[in-house]
Protein backbone atom coordinates (compact mmCIF):
# COMPACT_ATOMS: atom_id res chain seq x y z
CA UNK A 1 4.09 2.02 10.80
CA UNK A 2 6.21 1.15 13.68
CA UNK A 3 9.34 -1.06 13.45
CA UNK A 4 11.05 -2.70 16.36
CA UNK A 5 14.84 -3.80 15.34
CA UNK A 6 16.69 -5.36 18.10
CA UNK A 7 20.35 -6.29 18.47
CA UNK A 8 22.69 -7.82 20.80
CA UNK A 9 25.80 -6.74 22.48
CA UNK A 10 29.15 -8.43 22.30
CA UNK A 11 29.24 -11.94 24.46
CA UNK A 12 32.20 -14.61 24.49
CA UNK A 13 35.15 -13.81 22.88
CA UNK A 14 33.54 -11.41 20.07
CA UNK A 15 34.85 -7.41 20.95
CA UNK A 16 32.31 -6.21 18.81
CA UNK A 17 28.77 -7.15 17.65
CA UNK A 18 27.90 -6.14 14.38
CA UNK A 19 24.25 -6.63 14.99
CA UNK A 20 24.17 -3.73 17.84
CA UNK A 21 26.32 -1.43 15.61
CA UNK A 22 24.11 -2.04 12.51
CA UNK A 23 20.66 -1.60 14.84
CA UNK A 24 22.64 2.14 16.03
CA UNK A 25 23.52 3.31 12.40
CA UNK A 26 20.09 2.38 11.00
CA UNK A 27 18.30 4.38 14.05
CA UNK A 28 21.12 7.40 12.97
CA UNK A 29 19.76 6.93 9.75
CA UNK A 30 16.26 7.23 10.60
CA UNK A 31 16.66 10.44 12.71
CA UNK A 32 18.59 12.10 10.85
CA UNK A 33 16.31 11.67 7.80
CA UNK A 34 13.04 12.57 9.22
CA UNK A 35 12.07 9.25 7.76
CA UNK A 36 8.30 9.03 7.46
CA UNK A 37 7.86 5.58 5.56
CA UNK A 38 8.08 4.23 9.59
CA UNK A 39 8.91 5.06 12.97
CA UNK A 40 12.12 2.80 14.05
CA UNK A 41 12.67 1.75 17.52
CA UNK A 42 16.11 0.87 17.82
CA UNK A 43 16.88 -1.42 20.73
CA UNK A 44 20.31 -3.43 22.17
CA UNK A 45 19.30 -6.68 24.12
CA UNK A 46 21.39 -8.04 26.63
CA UNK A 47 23.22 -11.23 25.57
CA UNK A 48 21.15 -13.17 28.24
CA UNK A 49 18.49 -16.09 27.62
CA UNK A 50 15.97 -14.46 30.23
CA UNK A 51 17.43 -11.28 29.98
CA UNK A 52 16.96 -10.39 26.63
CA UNK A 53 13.45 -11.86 26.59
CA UNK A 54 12.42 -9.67 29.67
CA UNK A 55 13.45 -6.33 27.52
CA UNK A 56 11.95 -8.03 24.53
CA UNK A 57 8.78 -8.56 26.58
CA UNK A 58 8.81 -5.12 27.91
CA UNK A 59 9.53 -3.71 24.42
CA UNK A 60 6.60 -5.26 23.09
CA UNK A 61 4.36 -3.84 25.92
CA UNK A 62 5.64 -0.39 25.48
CA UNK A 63 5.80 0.20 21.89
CA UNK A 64 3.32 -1.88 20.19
CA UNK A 65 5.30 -2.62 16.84
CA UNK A 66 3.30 -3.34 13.64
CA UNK A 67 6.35 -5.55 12.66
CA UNK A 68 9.67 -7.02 14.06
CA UNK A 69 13.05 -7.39 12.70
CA UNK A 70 15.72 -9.22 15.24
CA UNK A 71 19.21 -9.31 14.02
CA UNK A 72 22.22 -11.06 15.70
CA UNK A 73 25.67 -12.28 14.55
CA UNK A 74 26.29 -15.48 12.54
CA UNK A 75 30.37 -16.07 13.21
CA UNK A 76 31.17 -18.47 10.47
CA UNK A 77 28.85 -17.21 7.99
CA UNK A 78 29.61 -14.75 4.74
CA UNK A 79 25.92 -13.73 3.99
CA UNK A 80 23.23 -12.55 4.96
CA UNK A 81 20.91 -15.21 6.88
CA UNK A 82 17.26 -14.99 6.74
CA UNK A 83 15.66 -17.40 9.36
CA UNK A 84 13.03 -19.44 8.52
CA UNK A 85 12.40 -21.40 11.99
CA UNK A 86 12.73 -20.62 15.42
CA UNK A 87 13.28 -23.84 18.10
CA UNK A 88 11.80 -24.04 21.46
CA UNK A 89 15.41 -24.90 22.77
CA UNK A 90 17.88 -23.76 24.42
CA UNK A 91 21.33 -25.84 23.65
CA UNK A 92 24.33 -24.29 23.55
CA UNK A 93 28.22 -25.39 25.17
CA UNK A 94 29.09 -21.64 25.93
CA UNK A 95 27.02 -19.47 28.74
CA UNK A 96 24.94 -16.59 28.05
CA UNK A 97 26.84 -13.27 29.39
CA UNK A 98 24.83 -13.33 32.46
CA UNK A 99 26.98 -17.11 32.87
CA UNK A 100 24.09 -19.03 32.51
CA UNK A 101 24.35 -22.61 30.79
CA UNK A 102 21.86 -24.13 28.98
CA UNK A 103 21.55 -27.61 27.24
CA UNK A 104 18.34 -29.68 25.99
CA UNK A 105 16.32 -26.59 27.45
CA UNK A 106 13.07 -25.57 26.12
CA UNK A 107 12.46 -21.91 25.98
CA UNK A 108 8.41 -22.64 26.71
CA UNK A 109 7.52 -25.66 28.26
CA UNK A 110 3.96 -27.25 26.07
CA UNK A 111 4.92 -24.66 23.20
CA UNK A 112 5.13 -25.90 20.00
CA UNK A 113 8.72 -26.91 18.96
CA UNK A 114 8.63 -25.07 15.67
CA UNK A 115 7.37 -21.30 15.00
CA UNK A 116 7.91 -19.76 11.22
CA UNK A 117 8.86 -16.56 10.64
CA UNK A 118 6.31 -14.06 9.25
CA UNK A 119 8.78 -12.17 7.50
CA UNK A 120 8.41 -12.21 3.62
CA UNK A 121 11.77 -13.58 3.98
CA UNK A 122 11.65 -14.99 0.38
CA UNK A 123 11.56 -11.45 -0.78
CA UNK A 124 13.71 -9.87 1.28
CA UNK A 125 16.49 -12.84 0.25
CA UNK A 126 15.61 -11.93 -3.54
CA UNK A 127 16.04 -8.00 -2.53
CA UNK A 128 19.37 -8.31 -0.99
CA UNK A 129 20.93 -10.28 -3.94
CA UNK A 130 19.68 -7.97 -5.94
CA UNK A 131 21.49 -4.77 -4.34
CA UNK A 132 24.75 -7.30 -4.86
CA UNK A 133 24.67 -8.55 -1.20
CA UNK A 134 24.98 -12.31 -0.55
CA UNK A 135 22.29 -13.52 1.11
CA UNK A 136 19.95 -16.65 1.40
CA UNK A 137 17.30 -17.97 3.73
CA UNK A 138 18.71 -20.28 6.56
CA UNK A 139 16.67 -23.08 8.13
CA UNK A 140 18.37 -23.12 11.83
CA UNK A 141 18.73 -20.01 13.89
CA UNK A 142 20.71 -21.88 16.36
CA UNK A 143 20.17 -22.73 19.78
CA UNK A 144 22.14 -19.73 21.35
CA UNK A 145 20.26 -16.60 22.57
CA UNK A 146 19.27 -15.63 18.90
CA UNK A 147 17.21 -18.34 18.97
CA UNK A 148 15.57 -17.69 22.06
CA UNK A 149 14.68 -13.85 21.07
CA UNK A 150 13.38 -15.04 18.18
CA UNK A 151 11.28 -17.81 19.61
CA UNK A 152 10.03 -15.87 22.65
CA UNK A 153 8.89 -12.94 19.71
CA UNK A 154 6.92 -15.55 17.78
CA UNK A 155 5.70 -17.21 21.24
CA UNK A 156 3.69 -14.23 22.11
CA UNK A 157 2.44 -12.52 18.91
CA UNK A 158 0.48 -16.45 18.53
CA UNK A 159 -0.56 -16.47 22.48
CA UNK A 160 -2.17 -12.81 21.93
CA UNK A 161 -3.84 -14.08 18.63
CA UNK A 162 -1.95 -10.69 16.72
CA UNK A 163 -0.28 -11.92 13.67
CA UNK A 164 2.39 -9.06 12.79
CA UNK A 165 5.90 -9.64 10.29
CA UNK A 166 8.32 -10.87 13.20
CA UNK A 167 11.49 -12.68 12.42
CA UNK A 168 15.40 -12.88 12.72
CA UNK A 169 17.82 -12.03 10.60
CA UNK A 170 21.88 -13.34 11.22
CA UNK A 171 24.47 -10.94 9.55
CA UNK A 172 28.00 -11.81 9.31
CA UNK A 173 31.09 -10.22 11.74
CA UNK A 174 32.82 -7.51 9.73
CA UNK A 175 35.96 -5.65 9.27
CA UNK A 176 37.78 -3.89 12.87
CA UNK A 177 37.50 -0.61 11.18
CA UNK A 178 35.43 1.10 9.05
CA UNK A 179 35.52 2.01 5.60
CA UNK A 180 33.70 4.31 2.79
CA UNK A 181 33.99 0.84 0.78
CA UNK A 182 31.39 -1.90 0.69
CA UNK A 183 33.36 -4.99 1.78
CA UNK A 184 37.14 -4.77 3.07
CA UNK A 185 38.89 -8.36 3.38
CA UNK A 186 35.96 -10.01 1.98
CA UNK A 187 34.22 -8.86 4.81
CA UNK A 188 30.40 -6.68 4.27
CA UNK A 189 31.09 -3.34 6.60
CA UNK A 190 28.89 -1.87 8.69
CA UNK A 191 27.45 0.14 6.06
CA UNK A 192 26.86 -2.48 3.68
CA UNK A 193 25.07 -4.27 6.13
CA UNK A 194 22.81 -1.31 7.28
CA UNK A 195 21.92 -0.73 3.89
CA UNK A 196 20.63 -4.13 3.03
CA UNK A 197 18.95 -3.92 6.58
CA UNK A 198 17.02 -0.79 5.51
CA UNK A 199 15.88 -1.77 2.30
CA UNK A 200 14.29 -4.87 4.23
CA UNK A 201 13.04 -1.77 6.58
CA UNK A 202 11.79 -0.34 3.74
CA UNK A 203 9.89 -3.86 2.21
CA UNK A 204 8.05 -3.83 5.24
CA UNK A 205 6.77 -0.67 5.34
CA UNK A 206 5.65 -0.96 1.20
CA UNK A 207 3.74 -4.16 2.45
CA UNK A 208 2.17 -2.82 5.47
CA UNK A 209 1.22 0.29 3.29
CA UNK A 210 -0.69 -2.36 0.69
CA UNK A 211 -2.52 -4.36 3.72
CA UNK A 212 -3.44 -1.35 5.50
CA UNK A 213 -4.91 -0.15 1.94
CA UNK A 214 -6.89 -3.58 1.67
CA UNK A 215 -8.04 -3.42 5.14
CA UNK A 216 -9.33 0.09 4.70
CA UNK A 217 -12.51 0.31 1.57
CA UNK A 218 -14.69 3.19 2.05
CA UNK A 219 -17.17 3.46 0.01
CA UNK A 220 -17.62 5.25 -2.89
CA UNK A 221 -21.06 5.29 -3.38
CA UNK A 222 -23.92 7.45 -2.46
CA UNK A 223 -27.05 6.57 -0.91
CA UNK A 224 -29.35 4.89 -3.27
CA UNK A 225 -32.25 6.47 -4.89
């Protein structure tokens, strides 16, 4: 199984994304273990609307993912954010690092408004809490460039009719330095966060295994008398 996990880099007034470092650590991870559970393709977008869809896009193309797993950076948020929805819109007061400004926007004119994710994001909420990180399934992804990845994702797995797990996942900013601890000022670390990132890694891979395993029934009969 192959896994595409995107992040962004840092944009506005944030020095550091948490999403990019997490997406870097997890792809250490994977090398360094000889995982064979699935093949990770680690990738920074660009903090741009059209930008970050063009790599997306090209991504896509190139490596032919069996699932998708965007993450980005939720500011004011303590948990873990499972998206439910993605919005065709683009609305946001601050410009996209490439200085574009968008408001009332939609990301595909005629698209539907609403795509769902196609994450089991239910379990992957129940998962988390269960390894003691906070966690909980959000209904608005924003209107920022999060949104837009994670719309454009959705946008073309439904125009090329091939239904794969593809979704977004906000994780909260974390401490300026690291640390061997979980959580330092009541902030999840790097760490923490990449290891509730790879047991959702891992989810995936356990349900792709079982479909796969459905899809595939050879027979195990011989030729009749």
């Amino acid at each position: 199984m192959r896994i595409l996990v995107t992040g962004f880099e840092p944009f506005g007034s944030l020095s550091r994304n948490p999403s990019e470092e997490i997406v870097r650590e997890l792809t250490a991870r994977a090398q360094a273990a000889g995982e064979r559970k699935f093949q990770l393709v680690g990738e920074i977008l660009p903090t741009e609307y059209d930008g970050a869809a063009r790599r997306l896009t090209r991504l896509i193309e190139e490596s032919r993912p069996d699932a998708i797993l965007s993450l980005g950076v939720a500011t004011k948020s303590d948990a873990i954010r499972v998206e439910r929805l993605a919005l065709n819109l683009d609305d946001a007061e601050a410009p996209d690092n490439a200085g574009e400004l968008r408001s009332g926007q939609p990301i595909v004119p005629g698209a539907p408004m609403v795509y769902f994710s196609t994450l089991p994001i239910e379990a992957m909420v129940q998962m988390l809490r269960e390894a003691g990180l906070p966690a909980a399934i959000s209904n608005h992804a924003g209107t920022y460039v999060c949104n837009h990845v994670f719309y454009t994702a959705r946008h073309l797995f439904t125009e090329s009719e091939r239904q794969i797990p593809c979704g977004f996942v906000h994780v909260p900013e974390v401490p300026h330095r690291r640390s061997s601890s979980s959580s330092q000022n009541g902030r999840l670390t790097v760490e923490a966060l990449a290891d509730g990132l790879e047991l959702l890694l891992r989810l995936l891979a356990r349900e792709w295994e079982v479909l796969t395993a459905d899809r595939v029934t050879p027979s195990t009969r011989g030729p009749r008398d």
